[in-house]
Every structure is written in C-alpha cells, then in structure tokens.
PDB file of N, CA and C in Angstrom:
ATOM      1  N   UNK A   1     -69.977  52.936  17.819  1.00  0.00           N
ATOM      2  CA  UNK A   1     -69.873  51.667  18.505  1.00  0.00           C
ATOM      3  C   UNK A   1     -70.925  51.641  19.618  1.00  0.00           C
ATOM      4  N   UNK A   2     -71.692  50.298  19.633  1.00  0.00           N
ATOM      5  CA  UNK A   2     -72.906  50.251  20.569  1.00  0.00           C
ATOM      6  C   UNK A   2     -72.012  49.804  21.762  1.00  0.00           C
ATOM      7  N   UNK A   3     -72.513  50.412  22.971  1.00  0.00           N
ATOM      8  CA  UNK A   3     -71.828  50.104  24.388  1.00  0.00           C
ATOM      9  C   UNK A   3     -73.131  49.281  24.866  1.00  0.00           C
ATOM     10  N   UNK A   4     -72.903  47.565  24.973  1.00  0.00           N
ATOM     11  CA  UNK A   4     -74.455  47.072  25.120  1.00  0.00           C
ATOM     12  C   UNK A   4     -73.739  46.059  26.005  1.00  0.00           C
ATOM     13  N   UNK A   5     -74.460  45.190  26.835  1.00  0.00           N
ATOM     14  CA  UNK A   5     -74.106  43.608  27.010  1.00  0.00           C
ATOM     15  C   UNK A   5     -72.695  43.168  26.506  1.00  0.00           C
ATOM     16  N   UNK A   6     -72.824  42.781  24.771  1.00  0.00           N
ATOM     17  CA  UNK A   6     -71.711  42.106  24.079  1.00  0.00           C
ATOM     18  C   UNK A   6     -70.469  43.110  24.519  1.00  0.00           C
ATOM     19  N   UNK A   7     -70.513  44.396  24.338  1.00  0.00           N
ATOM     20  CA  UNK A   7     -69.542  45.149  24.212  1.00  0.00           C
ATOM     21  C   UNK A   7     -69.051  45.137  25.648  1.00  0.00           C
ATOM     22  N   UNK A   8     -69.375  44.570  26.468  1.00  0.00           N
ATOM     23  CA  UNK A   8     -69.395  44.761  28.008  1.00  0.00           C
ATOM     24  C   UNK A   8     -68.526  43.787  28.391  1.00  0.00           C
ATOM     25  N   UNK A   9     -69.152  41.947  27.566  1.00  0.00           N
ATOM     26  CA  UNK A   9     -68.550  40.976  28.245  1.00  0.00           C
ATOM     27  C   UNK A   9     -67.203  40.849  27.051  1.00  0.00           C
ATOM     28  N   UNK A  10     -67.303  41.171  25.824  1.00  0.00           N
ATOM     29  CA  UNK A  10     -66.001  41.272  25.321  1.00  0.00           C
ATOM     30  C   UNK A  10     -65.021  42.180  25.569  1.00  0.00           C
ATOM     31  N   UNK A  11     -65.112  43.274  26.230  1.00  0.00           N
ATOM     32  CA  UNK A  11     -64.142  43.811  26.901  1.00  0.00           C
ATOM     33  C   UNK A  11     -63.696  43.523  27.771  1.00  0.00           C
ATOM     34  N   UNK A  12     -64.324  43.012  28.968  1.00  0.00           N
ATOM     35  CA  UNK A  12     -63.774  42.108  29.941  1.00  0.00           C
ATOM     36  C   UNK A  12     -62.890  41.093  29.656  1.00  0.00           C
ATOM     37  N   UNK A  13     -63.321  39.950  28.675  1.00  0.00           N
ATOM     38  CA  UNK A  13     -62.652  39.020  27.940  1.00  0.00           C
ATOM     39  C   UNK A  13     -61.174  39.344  27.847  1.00  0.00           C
ATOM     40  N   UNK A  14     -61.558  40.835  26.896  1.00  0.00           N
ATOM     41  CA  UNK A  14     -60.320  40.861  26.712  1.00  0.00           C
ATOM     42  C   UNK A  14     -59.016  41.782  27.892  1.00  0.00           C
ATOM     43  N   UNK A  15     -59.707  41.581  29.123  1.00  0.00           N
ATOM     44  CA  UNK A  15     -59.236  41.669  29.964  1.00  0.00           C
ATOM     45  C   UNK A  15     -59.097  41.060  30.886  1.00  0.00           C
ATOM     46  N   UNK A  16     -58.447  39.457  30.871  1.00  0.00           N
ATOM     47  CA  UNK A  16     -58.748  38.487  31.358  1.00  0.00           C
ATOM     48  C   UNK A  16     -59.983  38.091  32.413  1.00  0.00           C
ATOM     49  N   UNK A  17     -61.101  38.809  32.556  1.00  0.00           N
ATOM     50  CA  UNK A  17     -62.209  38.743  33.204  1.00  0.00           C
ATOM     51  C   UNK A  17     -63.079  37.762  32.551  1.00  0.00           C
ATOM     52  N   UNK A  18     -63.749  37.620  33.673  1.00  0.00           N
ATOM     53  CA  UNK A  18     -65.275  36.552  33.291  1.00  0.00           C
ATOM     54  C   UNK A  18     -65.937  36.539  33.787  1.00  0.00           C
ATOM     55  N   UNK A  19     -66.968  37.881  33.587  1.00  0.00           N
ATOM     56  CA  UNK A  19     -67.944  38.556  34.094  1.00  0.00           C
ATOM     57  C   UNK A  19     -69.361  37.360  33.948  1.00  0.00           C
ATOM     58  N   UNK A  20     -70.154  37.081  34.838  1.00  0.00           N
ATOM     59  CA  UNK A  20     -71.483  36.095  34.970  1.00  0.00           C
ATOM     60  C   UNK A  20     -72.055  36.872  34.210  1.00  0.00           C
ATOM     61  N   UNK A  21     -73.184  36.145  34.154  1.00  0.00           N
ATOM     62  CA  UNK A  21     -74.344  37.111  33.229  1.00  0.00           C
ATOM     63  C   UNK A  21     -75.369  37.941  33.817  1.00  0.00           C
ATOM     64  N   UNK A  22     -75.286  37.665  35.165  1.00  0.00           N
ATOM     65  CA  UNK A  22     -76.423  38.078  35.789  1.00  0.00           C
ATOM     66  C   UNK A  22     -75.478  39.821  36.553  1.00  0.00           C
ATOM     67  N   UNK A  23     -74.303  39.796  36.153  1.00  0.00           N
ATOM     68  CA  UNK A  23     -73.645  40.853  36.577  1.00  0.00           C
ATOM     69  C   UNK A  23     -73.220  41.950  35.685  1.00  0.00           C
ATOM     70  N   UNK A  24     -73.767  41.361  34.348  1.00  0.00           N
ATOM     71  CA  UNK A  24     -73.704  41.996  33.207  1.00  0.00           C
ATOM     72  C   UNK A  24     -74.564  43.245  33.065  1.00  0.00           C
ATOM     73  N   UNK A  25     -75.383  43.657  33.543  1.00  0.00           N
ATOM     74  CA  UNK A  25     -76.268  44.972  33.204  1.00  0.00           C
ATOM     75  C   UNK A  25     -75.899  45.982  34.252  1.00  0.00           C
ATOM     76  N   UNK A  26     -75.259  45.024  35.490  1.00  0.00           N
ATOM     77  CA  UNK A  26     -74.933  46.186  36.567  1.00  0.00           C
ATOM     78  C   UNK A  26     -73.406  47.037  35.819  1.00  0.00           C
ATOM     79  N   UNK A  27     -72.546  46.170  35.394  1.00  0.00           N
ATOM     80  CA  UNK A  27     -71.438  46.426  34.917  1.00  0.00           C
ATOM     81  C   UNK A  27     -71.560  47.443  33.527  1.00  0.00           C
ATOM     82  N   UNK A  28     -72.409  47.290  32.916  1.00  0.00           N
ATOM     83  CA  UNK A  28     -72.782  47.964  32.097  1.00  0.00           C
ATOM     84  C   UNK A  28     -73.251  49.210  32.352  1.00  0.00           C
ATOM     85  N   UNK A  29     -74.517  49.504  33.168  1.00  0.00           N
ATOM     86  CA  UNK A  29     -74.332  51.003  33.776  1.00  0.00           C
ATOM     87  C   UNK A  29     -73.415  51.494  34.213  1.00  0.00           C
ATOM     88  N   UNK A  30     -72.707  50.794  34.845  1.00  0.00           N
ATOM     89  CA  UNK A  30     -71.505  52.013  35.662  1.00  0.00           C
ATOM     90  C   UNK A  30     -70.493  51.851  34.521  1.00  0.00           C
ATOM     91  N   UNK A  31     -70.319  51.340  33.244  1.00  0.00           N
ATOM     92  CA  UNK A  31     -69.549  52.123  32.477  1.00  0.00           C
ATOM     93  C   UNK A  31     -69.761  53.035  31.419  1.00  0.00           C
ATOM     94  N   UNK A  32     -71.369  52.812  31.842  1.00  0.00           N
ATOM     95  CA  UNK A  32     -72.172  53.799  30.959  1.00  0.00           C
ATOM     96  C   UNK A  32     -71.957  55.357  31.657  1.00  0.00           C
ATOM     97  N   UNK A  33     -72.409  55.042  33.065  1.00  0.00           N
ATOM     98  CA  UNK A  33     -72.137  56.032  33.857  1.00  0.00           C
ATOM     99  C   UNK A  33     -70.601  56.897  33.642  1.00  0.00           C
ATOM    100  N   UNK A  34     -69.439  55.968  33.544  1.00  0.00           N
ATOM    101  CA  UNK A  34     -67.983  56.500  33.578  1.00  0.00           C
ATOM    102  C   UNK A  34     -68.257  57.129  32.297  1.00  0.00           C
ATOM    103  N   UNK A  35     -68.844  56.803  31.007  1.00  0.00           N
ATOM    104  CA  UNK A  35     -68.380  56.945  30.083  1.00  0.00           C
ATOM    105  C   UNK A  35     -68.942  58.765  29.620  1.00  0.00           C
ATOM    106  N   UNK A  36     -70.097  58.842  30.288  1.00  0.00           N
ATOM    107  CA  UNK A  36     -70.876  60.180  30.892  1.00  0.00           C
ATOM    108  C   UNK A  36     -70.065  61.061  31.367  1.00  0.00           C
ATOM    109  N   UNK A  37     -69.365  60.440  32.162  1.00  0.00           N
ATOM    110  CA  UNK A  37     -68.558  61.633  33.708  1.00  0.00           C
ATOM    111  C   UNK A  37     -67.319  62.143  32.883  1.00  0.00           C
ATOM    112  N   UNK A  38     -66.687  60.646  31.608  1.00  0.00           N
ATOM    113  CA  UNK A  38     -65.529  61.420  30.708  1.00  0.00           C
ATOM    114  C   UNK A  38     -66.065  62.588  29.749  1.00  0.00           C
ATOM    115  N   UNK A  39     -67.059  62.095  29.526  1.00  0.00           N
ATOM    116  CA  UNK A  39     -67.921  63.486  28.427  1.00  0.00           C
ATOM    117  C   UNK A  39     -67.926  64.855  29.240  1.00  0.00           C
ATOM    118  N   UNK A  40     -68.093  64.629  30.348  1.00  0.00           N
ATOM    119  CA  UNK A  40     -68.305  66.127  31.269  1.00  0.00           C
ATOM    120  C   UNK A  40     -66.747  66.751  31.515  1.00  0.00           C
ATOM    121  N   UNK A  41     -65.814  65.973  32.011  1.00  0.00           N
ATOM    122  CA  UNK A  41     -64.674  66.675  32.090  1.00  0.00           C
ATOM    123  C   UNK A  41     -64.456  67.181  30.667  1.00  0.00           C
ATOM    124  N   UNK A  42     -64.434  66.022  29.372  1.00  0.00           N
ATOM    125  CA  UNK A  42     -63.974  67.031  28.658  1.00  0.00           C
ATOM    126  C   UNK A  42     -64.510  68.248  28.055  1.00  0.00           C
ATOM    127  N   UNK A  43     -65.940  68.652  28.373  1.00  0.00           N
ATOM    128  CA  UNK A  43     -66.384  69.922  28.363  1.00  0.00           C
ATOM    129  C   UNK A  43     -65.743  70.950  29.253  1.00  0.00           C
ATOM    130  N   UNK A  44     -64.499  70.764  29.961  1.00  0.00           N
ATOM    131  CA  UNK A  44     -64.131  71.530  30.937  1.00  0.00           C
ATOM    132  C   UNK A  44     -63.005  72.549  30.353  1.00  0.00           C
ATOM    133  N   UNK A  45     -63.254  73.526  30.107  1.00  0.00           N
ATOM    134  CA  UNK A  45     -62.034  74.671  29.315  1.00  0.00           C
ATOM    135  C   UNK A  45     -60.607  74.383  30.047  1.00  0.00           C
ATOM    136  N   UNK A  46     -60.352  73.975  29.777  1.00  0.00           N
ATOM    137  CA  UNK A  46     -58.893  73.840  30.330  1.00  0.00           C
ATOM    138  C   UNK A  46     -57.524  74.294  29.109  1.00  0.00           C
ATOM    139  N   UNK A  47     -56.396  75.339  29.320  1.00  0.00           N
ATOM    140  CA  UNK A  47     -55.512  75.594  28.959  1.00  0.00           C
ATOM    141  C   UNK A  47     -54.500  74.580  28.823  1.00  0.00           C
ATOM    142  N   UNK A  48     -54.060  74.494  28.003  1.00  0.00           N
ATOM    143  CA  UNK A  48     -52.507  73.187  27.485  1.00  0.00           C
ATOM    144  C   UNK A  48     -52.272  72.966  28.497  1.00  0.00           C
ATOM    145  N   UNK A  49     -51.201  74.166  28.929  1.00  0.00           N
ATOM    146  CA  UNK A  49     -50.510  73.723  30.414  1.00  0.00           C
ATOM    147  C   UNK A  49     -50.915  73.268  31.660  1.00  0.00           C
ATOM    148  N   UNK A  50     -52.738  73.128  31.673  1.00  0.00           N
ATOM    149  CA  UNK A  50     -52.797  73.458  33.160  1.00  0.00           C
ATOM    150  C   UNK A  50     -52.515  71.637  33.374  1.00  0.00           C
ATOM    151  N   UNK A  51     -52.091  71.789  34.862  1.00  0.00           N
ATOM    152  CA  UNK A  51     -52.064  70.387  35.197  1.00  0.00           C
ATOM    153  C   UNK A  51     -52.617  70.099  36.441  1.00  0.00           C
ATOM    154  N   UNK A  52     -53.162  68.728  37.150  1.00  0.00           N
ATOM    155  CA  UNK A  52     -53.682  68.456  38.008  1.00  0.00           C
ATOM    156  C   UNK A  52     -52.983  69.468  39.329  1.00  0.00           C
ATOM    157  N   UNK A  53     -53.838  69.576  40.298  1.00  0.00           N
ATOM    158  CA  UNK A  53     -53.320  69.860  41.859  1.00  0.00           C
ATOM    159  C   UNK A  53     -53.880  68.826  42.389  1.00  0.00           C
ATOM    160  N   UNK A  54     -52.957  67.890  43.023  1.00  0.00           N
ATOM    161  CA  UNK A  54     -53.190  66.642  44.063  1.00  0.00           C
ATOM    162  C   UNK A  54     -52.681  67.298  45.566  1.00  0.00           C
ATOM    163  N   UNK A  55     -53.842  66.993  46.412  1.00  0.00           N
ATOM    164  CA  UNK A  55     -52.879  67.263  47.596  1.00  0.00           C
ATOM    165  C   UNK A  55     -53.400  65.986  48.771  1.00  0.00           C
ATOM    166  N   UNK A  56     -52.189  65.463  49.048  1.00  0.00           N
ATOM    167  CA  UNK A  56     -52.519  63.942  49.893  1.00  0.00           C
ATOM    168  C   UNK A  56     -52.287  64.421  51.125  1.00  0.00           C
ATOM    169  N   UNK A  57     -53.153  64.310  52.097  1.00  0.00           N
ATOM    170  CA  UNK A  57     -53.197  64.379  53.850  1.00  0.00           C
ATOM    171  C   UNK A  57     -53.428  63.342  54.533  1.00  0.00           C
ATOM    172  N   UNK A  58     -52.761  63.037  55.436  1.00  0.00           N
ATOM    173  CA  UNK A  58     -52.817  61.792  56.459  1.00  0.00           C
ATOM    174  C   UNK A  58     -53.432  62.428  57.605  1.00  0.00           C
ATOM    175  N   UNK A  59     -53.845  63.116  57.833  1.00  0.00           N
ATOM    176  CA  UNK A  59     -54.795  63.738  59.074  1.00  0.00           C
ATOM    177  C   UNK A  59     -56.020  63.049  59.477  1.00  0.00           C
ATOM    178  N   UNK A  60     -56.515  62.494  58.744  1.00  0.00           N
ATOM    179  CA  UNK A  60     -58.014  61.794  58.396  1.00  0.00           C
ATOM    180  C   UNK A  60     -57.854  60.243  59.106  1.00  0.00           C
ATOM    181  N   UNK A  61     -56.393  59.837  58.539  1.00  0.00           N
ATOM    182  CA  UNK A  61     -56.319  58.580  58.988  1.00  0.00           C
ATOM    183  C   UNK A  61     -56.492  57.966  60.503  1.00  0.00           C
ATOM    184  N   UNK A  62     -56.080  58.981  61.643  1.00  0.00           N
ATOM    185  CA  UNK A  62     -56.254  58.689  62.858  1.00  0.00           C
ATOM    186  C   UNK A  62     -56.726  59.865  63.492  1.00  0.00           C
ATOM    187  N   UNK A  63     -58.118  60.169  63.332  1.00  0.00           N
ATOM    188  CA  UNK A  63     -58.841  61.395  63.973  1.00  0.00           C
ATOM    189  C   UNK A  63     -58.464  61.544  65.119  1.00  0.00           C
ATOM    190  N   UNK A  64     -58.696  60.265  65.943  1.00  0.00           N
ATOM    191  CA  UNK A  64     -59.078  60.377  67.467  1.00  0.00           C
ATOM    192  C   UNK A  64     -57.242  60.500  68.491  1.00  0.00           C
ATOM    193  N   UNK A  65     -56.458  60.676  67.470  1.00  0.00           N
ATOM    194  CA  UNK A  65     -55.252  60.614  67.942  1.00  0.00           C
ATOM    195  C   UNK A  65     -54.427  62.065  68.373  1.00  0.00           C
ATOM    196  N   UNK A  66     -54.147  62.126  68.995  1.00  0.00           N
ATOM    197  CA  UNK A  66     -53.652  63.127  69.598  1.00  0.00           C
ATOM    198  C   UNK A  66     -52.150  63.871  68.830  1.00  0.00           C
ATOM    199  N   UNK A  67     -51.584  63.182  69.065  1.00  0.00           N
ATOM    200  CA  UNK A  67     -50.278  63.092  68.212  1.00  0.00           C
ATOM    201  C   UNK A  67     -50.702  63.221  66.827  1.00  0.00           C
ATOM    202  N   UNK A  68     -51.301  62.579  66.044  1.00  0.00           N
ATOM    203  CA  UNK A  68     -51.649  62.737  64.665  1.00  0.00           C
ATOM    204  C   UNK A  68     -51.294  61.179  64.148  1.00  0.00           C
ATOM    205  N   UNK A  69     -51.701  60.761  62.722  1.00  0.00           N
ATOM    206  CA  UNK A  69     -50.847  59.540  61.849  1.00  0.00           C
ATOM    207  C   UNK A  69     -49.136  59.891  62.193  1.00  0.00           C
ATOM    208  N   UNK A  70     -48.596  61.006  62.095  1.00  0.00           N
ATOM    209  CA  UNK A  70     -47.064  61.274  62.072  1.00  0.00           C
ATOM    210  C   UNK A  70     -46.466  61.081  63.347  1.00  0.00           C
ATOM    211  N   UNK A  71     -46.960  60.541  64.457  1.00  0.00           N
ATOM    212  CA  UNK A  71     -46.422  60.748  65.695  1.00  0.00           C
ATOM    213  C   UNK A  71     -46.257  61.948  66.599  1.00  0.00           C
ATOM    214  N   UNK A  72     -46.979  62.954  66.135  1.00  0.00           N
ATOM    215  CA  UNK A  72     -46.197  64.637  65.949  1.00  0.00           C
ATOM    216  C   UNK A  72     -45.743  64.935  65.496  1.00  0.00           C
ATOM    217  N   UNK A  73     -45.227  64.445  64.260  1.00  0.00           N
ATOM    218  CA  UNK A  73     -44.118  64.766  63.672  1.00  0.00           C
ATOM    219  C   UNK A  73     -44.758  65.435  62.868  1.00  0.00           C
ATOM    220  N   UNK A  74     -44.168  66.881  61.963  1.00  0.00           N
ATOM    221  CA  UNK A  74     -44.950  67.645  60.727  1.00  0.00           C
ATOM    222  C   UNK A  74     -44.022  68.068  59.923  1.00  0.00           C
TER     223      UNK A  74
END
C-alpha cells in the first residue's frame, strides 16, 4: 500500500477530518515519519512478558515552589 497524498486525505476522511490541501504534504511526512519510528521499536528484542515501566512525577510542574505541586505532601 502506497502511503502518498490520497492515502493521507482518505484516512483522515475516514476519520471525520478535512485536511486542506495545502496541509497535505506536511501531514504526510509526519506519518511517514511515525510510520519509521513504529519500524524501529519493532526491531527492539523484547520478551512476551516484558511490559512498559511508566513513571509519572509532578515535581516538574511547579519548580519554583517550595512546598512542591503536593503542598508538601509526599
């Protein structure tokens, strides 16, 4: 399957979108690009079981704060 223009604005379509035309080639690289970055993970050896590690921190959210995002609280 060619990933071109058509394949670009009919996927949108069929995702209730209605991509201009002049936004059509930008949209098209960056799913050319995504479609690259999925090829690379799945070169990645990974075992059945393994599963993601997510780890979410609110520390970031209010640098300049003394107390922290939590109030102090931890």
């Amino acid at each position: 399957m060619a990933v071109d223009q058509t394949f670009i604005k009919n996927l949108a379509e069929a995702n209730g979108l209605n991509l201009p035309e002049e936004r059509l080639d930008a949209v098209l690289r960056q799913y050319q690009s995504y479609l690259r970055t999925m090829e690379r993970i799945d070169t990645v050896p990974l075992e059945r079981e393994s599963e993601p590690a997510i780890r979410y921190s609110l520390e970031s959210i209010n640098p300049g704060s003394a107390a922290g995002p939590s109030g102090g609280r931890r």
